[in-house]
Protein backbone atom coordinates (compact mmCIF):
# COMPACT_ATOMS: atom_id res chain seq x y z
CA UNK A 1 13.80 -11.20 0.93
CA UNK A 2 12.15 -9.39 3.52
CA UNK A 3 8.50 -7.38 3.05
CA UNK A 4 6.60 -5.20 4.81
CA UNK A 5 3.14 -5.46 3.61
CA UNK A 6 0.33 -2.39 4.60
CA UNK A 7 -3.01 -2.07 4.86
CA UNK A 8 -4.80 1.21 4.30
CA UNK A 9 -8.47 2.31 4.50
CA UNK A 10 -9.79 5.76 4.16
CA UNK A 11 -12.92 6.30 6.34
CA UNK A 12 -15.87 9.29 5.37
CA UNK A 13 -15.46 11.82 3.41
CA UNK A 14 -14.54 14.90 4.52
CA UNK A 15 -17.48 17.40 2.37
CA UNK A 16 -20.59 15.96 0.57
CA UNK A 17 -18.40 17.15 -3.20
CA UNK A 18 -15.49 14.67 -2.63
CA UNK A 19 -14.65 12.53 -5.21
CA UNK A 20 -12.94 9.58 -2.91
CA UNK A 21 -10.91 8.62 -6.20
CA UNK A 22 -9.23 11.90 -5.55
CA UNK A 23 -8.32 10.95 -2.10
CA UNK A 24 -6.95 7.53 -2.63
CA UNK A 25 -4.99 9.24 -5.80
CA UNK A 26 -3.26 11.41 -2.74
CA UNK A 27 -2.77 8.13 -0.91
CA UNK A 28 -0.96 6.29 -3.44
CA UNK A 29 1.31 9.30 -4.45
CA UNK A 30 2.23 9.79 -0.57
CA UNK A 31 3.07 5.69 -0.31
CA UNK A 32 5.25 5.69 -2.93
CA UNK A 33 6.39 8.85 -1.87
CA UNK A 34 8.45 6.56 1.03
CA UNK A 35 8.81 3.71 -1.47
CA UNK A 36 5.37 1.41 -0.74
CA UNK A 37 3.98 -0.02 -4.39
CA UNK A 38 0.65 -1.82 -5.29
CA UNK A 39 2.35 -4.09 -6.88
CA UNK A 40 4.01 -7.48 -6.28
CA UNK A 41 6.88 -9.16 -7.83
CA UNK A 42 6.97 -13.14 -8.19
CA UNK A 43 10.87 -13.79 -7.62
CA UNK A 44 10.79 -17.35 -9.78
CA UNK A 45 8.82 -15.72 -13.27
CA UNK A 46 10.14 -11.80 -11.99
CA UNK A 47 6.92 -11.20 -13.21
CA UNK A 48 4.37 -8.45 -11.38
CA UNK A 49 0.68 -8.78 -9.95
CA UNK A 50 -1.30 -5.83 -8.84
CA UNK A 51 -1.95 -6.16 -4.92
CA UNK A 52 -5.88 -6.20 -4.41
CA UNK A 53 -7.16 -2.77 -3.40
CA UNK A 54 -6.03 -0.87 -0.25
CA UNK A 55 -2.77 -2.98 0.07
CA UNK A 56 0.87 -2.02 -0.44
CA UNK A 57 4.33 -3.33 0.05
CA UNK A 58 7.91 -2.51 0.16
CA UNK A 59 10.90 -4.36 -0.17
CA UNK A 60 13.13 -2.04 2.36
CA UNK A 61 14.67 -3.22 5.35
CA UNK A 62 12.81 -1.01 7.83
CA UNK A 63 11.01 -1.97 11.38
CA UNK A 64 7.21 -3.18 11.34
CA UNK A 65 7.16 0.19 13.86
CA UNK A 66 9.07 2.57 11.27
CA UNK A 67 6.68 1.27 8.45
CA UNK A 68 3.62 1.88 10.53
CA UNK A 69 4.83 5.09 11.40
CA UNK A 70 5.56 6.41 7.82
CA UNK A 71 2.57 4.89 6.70
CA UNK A 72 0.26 6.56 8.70
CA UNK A 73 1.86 10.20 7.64
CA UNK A 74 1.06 9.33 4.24
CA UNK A 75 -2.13 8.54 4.99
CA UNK A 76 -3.11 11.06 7.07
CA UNK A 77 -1.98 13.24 3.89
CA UNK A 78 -5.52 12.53 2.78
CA UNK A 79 -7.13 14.44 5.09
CA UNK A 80 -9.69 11.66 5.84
CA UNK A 81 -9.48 9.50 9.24
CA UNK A 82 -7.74 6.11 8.17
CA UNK A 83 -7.11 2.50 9.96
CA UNK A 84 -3.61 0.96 9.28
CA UNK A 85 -2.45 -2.64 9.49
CA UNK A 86 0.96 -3.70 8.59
CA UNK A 87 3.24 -7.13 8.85
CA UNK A 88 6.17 -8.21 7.73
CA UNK A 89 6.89 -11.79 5.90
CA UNK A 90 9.62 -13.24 3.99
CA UNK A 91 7.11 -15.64 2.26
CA UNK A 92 4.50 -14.84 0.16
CA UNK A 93 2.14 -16.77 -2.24
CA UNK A 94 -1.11 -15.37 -3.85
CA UNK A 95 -3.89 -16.73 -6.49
CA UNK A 96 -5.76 -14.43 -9.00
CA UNK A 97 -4.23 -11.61 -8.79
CA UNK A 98 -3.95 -9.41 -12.43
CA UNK A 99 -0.43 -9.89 -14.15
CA UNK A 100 0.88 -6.45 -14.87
CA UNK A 101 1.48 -6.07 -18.61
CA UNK A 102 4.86 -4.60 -19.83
């Protein structure tokens, strides 16, 4: 199954008042706004692990080029300047990450 996987940092704040939990909040609604989740499903158990901080994935079948472009409207949603990294795998293994609860 193919993934796109993104990376997404929010640089300074824009006043000396922000809150930057209210700015990530505004992230995370725009990237699942265009269907990218912090969360990742393990296909043997189907069970789901939150992705660490800052990272998000989707599971559509989209470019590495449509992805970054999409991403980087959501992020600039924020209003804060923002670096962007995103891959795509078909593989992916991980260790400690937190089991989401159903």
């Amino acid at each position: 199954m193919k993934k796109i996987l993104a990376r997404v940092e929010l640089h300074k704040l824009t006043s000396e008042n922000e809150i930057p939990v209210q700015r990530y909040t505004v992230l995370h609604e725009a990237m699942a706004a265009i269907q990218f989740y912090q969360k990742v499903q393990n296909t043997t158990t189907k069970e789901w692990y939150e992705l660490p901080p800052a990272e998000y994935i989707t599971y559509r079948d989209i470019t590495v080029s449509d992805a970054l472009n999409e991403v980087e409207i959501a992020a600039s949603k924020t209003g804060r300047k923002y670096s962007v990294f995103v891959t795509n795998s078909t593989t992916s293994k991980w260790t400690n990450l937190k089991k989401i609860k159903k």
